[in-house]
Protein backbone atom coordinates (compact mmCIF):
# COMPACT_ATOMS: atom_id res chain seq x y z
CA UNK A 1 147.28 130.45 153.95
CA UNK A 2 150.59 131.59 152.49
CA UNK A 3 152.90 129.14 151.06
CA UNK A 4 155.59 130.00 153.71
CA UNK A 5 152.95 128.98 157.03
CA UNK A 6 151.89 125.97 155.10
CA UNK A 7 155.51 125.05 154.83
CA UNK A 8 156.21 125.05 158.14
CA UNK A 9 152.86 123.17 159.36
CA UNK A 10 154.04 119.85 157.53
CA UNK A 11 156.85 118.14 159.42
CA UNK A 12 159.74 118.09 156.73
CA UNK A 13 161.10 114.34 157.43
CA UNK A 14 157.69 112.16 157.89
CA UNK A 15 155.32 114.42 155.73
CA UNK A 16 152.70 114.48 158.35
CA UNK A 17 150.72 117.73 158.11
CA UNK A 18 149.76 119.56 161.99
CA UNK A 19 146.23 118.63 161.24
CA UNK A 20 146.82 114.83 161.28
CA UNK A 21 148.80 115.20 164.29
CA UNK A 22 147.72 117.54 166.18
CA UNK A 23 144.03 117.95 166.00
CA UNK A 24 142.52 114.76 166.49
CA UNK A 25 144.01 115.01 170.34
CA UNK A 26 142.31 118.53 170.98
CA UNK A 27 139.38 117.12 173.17
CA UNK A 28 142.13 115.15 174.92
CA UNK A 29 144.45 117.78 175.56
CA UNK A 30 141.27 120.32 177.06
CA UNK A 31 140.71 117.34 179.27
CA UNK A 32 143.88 117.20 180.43
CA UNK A 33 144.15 121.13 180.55
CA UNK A 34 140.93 120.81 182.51
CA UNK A 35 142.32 118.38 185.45
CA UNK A 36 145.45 120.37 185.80
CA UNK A 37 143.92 123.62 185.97
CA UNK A 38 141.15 122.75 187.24
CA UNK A 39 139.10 125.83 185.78
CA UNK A 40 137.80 125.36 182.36
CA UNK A 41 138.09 128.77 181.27
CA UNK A 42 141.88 128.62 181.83
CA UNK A 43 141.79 125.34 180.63
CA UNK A 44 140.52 126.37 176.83
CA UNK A 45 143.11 129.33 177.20
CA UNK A 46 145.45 126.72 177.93
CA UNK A 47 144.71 124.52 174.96
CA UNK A 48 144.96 127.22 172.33
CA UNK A 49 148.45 128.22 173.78
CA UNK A 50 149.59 124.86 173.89
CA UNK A 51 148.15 124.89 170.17
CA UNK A 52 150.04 127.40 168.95
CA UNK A 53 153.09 126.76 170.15
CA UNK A 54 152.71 123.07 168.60
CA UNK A 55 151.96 124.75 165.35
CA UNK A 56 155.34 127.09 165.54
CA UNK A 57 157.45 124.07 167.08
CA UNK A 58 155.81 121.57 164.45
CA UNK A 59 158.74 121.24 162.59
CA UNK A 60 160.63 120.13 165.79
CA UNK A 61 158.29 117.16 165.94
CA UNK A 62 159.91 113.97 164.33
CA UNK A 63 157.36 111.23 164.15
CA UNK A 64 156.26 108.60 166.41
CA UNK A 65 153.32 109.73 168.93
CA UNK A 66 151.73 112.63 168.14
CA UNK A 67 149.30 112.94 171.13
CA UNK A 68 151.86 112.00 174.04
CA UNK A 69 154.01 114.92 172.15
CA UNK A 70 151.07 117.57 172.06
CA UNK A 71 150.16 116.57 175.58
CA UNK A 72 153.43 116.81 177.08
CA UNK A 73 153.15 120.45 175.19
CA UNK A 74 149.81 120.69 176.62
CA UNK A 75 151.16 119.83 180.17
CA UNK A 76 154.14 121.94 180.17
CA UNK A 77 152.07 124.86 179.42
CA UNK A 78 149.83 124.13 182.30
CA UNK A 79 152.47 124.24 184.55
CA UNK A 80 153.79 127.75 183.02
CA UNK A 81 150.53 129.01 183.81
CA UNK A 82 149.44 127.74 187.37
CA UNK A 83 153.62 129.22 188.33
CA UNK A 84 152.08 132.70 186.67
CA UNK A 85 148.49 132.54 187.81
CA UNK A 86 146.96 132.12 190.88
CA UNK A 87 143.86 129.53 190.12
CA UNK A 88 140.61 129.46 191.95
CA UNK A 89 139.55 125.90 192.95
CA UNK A 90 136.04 126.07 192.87
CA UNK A 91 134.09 126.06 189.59
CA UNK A 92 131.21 128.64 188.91
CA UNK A 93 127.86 125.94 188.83
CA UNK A 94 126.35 125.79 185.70
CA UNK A 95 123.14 124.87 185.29
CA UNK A 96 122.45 122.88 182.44
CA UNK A 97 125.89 120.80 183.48
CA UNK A 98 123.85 120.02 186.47
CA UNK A 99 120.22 119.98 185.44
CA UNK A 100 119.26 116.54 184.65
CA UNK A 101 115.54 116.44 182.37
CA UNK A 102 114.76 113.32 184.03
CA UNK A 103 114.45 112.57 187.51
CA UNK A 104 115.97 109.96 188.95
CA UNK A 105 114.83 106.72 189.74
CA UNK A 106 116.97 105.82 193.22
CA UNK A 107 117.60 109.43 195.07
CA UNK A 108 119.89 107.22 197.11
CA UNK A 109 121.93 105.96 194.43
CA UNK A 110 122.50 109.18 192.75
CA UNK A 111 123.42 110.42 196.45
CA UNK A 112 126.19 107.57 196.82
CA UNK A 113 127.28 108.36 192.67
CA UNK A 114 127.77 112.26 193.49
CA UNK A 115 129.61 111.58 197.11
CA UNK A 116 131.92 109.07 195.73
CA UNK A 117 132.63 111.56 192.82
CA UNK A 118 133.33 114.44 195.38
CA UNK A 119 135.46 112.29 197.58
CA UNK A 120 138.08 111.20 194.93
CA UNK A 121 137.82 114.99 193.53
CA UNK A 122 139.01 116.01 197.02
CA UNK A 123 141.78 112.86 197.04
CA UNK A 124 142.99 113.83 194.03
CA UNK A 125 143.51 117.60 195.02
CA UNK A 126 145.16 116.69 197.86
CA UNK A 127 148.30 114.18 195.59
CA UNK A 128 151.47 116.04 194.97
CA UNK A 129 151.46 117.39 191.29
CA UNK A 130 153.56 114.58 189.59
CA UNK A 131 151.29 111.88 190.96
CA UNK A 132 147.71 113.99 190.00
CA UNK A 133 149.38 114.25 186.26
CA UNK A 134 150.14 110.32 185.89
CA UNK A 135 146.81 109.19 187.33
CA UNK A 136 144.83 111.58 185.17
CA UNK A 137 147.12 110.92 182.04
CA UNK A 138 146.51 107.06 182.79
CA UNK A 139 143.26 105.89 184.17
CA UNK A 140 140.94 109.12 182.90
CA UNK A 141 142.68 109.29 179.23
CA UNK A 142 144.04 106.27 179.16
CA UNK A 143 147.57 106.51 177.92
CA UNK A 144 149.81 103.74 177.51
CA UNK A 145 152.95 103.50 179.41
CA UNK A 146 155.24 104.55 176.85
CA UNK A 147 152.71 107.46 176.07
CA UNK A 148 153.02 108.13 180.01
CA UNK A 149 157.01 108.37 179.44
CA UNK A 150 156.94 110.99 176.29
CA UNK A 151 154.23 112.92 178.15
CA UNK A 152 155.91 112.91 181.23
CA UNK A 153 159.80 113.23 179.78
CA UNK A 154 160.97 110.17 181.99
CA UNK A 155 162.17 106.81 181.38
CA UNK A 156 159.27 104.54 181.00
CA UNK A 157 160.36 102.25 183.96
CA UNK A 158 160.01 105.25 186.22
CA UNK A 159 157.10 105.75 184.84
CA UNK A 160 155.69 101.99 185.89
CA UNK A 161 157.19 102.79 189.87
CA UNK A 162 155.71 106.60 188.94
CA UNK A 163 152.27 105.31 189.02
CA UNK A 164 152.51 102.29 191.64
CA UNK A 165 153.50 105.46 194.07
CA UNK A 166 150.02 107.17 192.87
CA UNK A 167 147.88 105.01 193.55
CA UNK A 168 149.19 104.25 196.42
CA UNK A 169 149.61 107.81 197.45
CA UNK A 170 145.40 108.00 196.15
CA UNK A 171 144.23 105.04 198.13
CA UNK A 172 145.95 107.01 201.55
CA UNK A 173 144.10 110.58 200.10
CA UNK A 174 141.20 108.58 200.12
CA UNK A 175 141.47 106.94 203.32
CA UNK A 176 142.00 110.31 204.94
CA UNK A 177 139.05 111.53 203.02
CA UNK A 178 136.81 108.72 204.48
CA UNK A 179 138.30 109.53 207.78
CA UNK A 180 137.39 113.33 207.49
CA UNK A 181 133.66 112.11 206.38
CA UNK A 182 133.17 109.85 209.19
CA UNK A 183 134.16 112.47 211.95
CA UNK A 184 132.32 115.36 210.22
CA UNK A 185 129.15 112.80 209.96
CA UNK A 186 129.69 111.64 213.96
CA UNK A 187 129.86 115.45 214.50
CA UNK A 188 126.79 116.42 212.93
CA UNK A 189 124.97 113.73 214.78
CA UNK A 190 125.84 114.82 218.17
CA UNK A 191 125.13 118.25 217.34
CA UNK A 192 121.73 116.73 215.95
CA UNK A 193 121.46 114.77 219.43
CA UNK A 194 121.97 117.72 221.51
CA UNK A 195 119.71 120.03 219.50
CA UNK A 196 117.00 117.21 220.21
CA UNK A 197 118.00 117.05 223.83
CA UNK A 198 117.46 121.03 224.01
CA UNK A 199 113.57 121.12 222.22
């Protein structure tokens, strides 16, 4: 590495190299990338953008938080993408994600685990942008609050009334989710009652 890109991958007033800040947040930041784009492909694409243009801004970066400011890097460039790309939302199944070596013990447990999973997955598509970002940032990566507010570029009492309208906004998603599942389920019943009725 010449002298002049080592230079400018040390912040100049705090000393802090972009390894120490930057790097230790990379499994964060494809998390994050991975929620918002839902597509991990795009999602690693997203990361090493988001990377690079830490490493070229990194002597922008002033101290204090270095993972809410490479998320909020990692965030913005999400959002550059999904306005340039059009994004699938289904993933391509792969196998050894899903293959489990041992059985399990309660079919009907693992039944429940997987339908609870799918029905927030679907809640959570359904939440306006802003509100998907906070809840993801805060309950699956577990940011603070004023983390929230650097990622997030608002004040951080916005960000407390921010995430109050989430989860409220979630619990409705999910309601309407349960809703959908109870009406599809009566539906398939009576078309299961019928079918008998004709044999």
């Amino acid at each position: 590495m010449n002298k002049q890109l080592r230079r400018s991958a040390i912040a100049p007033e705090i000393g802090e190299s972009f390894d120490d800040v930057v790097l230790p947040h990379l499994d964060v930041a494809y998390r994050l990338a991975r929620w918002l784009m839902r597509n991990e492909h795009d999602a690693e694409d997203v990361v090493q953008e988001a990377s690079l243009r830490a490493f070229r801004y990194f002597r922008t970066f002033t101290g204090g938080d270095g993972r809410a400011w490479f998320l909020r890097i990692v965030r913005n460039t999400c959002a550059g993408w999904r306005g340039n790309r059009f994004n699938g939302l289904t993933d391509p199944f792969d196998e050894e994600q899903h293959h489990s070596a041992s059985a399990p013990s309660d079919p009907e447990a693992l039944l429940l685990q997987t339908d609870d999973a799918t029905l927030i997955a679907r809640a959570m598509h359904n939440l306006p942008d802003r509100h998907h970002h906070l809840l993801v940032l805060r309950e699956f990566e577990g940011l603070s609050y004023r983390e929230l507010a650097d990622v997030m570029g608002i004040p951080m009492g916005t960000v407390m009334s921010s995430l109050s309208r989430a989860r409220q906004a979630l619990r409705g998603a999910l309601d309407n989710e349960l809703d959908m599942s109870r009406i599809s389920a009566r539906t398939h019943l009576r078309e299961q009652e019928a079918d008998a009725v004709l044999v």
